[in-house]
Protein backbone atom coordinates (compact mmCIF):
# COMPACT_ATOMS: atom_id res chain seq x y z
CA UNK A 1 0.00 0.00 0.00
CA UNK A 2 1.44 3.53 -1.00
CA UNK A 3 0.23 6.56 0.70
CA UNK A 4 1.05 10.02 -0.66
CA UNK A 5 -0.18 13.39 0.22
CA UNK A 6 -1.24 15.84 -2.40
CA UNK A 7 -0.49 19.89 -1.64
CA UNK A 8 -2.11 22.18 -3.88
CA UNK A 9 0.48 25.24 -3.67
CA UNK A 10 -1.38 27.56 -5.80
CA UNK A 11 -1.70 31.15 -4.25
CA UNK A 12 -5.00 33.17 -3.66
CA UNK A 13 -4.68 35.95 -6.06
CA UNK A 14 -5.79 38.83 -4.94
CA UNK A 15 -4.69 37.98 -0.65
CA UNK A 16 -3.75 40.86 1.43
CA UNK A 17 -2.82 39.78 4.64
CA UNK A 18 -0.87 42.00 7.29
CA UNK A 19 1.17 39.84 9.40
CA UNK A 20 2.50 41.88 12.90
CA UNK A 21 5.64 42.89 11.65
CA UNK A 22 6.60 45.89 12.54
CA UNK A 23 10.11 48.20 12.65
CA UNK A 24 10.73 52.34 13.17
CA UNK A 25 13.88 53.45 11.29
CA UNK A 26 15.44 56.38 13.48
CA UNK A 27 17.36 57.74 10.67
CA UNK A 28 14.46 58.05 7.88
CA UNK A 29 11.66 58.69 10.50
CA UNK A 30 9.83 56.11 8.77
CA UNK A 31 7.85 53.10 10.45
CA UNK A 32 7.22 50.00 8.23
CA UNK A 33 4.61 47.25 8.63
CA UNK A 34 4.45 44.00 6.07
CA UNK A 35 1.78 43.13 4.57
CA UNK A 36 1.64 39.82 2.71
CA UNK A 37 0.10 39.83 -1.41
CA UNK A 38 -0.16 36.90 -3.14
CA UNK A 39 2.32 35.40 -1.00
CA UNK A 40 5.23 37.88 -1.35
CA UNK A 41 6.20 40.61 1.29
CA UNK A 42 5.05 44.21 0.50
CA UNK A 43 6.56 47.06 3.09
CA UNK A 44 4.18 49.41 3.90
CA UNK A 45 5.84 52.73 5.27
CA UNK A 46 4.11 55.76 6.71
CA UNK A 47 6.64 58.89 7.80
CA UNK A 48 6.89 60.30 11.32
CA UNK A 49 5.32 63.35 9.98
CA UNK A 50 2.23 61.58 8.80
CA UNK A 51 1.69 60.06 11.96
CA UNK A 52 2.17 63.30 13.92
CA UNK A 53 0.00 65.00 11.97
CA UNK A 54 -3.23 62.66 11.88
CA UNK A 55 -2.72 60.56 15.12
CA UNK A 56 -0.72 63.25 17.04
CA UNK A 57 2.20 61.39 18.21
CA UNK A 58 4.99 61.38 20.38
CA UNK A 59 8.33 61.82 18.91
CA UNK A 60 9.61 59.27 21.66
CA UNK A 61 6.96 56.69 20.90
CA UNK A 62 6.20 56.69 17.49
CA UNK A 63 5.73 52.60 17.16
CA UNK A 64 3.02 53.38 19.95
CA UNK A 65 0.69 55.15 16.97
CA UNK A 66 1.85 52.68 14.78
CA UNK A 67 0.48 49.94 17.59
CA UNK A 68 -2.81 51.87 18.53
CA UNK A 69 -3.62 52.80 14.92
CA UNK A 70 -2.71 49.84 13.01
CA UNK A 71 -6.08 48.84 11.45
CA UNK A 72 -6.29 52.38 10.46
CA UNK A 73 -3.12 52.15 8.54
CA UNK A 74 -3.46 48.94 6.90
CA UNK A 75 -6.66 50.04 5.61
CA UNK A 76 -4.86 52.19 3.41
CA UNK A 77 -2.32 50.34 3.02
CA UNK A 78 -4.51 47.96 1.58
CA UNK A 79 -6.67 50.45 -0.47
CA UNK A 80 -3.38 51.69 -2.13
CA UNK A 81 -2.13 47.72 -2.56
CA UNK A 82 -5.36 47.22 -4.48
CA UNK A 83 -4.67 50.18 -6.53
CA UNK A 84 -1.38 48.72 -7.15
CA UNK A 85 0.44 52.48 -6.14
CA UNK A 86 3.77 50.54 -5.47
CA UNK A 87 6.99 52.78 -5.84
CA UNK A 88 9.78 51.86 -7.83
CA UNK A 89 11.52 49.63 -4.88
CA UNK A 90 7.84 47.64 -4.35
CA UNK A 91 7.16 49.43 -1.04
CA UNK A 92 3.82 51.14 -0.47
CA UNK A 93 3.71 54.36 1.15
CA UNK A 94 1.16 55.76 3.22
CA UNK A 95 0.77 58.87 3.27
CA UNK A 96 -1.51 61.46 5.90
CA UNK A 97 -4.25 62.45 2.68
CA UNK A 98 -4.78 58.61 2.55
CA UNK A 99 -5.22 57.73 6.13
């Protein structure tokens, strides 16, 4: 008797999932979450000044927006995924008129 196991690995076209990754980059001002499309890994980046600006945040907690506000941000993040408004690089960035 043989016993096999069949995996389909097609992909869902069209998935947007947002796993909780997360990172603030001190030097740019910029804090990145990942979002997952079709399987690959998108970076989603919103500036300090974004942040600031529509969720009023501190400039020694910035992540802490990022945490509160997340399903705020990936909402957009997702809306400008689905428009495909990738930069050159791949990344997606959010920016305060689409929050």
């Amino acid at each position: 008797m043989i016993l096999s196991t069949y995996r389909n690995n097609t992909l869902e076209i069209g998935k947007i999932t947002f796993p909780l990754l997360q990172c603030w980059n001190p030097m740019t001002k910029v804090a990145t979450i990942a979002a997952q499309v079709d399987g690959k890994r998108v970076s989603c980046r919103i500036s300090y000044a974004a942040l600031q600006k529509k969720f009023n945040t501190s400039a020694d907690l910035p992540m802490k927006a990022v945490t509160e506000n997340r399903a705020v941000i990936e909402i957009a993040a997702r809306k400008l995924i689905e428009n495909r408004v990738y930069e050159a690089d791949g990344s997606i960035v959010i920016q305060y008129k689409d929050l």
